[in-house]
C-alpha atoms as a PDB file:
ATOM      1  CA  UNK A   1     126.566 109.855  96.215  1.00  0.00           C
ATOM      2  CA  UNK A   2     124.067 110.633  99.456  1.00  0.00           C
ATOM      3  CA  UNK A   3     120.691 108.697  99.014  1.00  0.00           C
ATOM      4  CA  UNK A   4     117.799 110.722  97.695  1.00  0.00           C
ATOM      5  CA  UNK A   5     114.277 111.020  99.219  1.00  0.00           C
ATOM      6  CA  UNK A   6     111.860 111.230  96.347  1.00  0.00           C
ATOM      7  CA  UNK A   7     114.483 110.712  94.062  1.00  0.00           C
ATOM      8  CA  UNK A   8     115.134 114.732  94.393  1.00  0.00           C
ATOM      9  CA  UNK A   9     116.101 115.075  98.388  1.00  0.00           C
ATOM     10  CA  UNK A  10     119.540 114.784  99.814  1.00  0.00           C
ATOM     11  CA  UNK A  11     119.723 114.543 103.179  1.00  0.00           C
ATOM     12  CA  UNK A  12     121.516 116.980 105.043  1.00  0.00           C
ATOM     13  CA  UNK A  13     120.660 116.462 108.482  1.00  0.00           C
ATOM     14  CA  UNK A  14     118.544 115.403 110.912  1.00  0.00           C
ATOM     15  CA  UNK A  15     116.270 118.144 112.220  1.00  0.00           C
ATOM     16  CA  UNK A  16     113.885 116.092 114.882  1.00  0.00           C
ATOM     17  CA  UNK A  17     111.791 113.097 115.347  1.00  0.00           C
ATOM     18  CA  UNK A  18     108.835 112.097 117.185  1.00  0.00           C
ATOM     19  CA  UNK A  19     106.170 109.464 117.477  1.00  0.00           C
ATOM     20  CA  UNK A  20     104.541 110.655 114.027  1.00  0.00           C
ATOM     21  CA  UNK A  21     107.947 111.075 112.093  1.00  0.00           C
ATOM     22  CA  UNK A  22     111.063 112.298 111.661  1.00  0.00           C
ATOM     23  CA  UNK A  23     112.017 115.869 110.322  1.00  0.00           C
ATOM     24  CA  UNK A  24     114.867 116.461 107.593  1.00  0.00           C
ATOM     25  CA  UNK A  25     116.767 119.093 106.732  1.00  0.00           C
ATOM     26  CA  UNK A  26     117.457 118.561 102.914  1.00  0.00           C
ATOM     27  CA  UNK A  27     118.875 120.134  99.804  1.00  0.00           C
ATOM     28  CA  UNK A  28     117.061 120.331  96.626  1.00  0.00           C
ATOM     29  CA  UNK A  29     119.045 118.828  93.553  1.00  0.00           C
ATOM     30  CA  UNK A  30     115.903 120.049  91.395  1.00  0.00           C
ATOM     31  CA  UNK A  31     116.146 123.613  93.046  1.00  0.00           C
ATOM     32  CA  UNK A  32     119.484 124.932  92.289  1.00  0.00           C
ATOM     33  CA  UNK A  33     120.217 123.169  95.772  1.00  0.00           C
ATOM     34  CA  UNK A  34     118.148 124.838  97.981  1.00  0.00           C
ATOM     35  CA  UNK A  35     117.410 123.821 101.107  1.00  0.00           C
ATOM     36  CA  UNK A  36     114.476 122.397 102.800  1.00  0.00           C
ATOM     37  CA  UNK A  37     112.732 120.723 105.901  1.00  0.00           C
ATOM     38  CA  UNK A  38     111.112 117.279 104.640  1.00  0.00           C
ATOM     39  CA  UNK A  39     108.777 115.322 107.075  1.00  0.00           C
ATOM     40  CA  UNK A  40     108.710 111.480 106.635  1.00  0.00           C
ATOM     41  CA  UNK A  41     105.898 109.951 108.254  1.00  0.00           C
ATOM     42  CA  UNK A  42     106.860 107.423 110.709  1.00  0.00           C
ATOM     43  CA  UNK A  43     106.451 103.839 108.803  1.00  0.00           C
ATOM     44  CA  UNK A  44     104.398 101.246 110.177  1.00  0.00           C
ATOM     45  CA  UNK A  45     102.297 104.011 111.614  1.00  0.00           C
ATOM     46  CA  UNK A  46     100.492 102.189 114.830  1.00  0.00           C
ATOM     47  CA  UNK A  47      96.968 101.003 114.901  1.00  0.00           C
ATOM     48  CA  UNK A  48      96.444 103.032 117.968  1.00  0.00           C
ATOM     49  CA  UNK A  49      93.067 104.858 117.219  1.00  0.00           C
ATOM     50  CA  UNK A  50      94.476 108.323 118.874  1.00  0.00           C
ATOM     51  CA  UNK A  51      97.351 108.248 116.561  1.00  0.00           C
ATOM     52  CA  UNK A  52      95.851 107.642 113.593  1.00  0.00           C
ATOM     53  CA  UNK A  53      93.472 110.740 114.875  1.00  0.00           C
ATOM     54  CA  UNK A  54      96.322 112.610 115.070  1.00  0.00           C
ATOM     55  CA  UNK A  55      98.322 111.654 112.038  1.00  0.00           C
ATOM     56  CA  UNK A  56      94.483 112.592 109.932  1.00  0.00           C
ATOM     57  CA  UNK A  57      94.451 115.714 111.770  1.00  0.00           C
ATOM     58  CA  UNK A  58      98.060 117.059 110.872  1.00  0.00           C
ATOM     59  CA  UNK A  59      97.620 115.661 107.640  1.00  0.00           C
ATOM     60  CA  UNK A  60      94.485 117.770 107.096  1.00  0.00           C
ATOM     61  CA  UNK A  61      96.028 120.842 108.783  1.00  0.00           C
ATOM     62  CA  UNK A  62      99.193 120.852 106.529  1.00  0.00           C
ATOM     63  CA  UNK A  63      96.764 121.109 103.236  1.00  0.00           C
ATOM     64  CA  UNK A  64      95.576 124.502 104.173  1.00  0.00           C
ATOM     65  CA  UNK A  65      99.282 125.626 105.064  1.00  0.00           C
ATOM     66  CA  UNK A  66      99.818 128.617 103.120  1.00  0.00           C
ATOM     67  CA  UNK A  67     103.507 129.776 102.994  1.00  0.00           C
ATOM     68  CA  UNK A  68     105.887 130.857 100.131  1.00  0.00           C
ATOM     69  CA  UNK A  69     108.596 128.664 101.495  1.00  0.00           C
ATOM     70  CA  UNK A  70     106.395 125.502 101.788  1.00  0.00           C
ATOM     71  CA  UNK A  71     106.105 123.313  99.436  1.00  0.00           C
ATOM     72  CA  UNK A  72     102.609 121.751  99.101  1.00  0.00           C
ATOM     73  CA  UNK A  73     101.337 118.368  98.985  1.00  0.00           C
END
């Protein structure tokens, strides 16, 4: 059995990374298996000012994200 993100995310494959995170696609065992991209946030995130700026600012942007295939926070 594949490890589980959230206890309901199997991990499929990697999508992308960066200095914030890295970007998962996944499969749903909740959803009938559908699939989906889930972002981990990269953990420790630094104590660098600008990136804690920009981790607050995506954070903030991706609570107005409107979409039907998004899944919100």
């Amino acid at each position: 059995m594949s490890k589980l993100i959230l206890g309901r995310y199997e991990i499929v494959k990697e999508l992308g990374s960066g200095s914030l995170g890295i970007v998962y696609l996944c499969r749903s065992v909740q959803a009938g298996g559908a699939l989906v991209a889930l972002r981990v946030v990269a953990s420790p995130i630094s104590s660098d000012a600008d990136e804690l700026v920009r981790v607050k600012n995506d954070l903030v942007k991706s609570f107005g994200f409107l979409h039907p295939n998004v899944l919100g926070m």
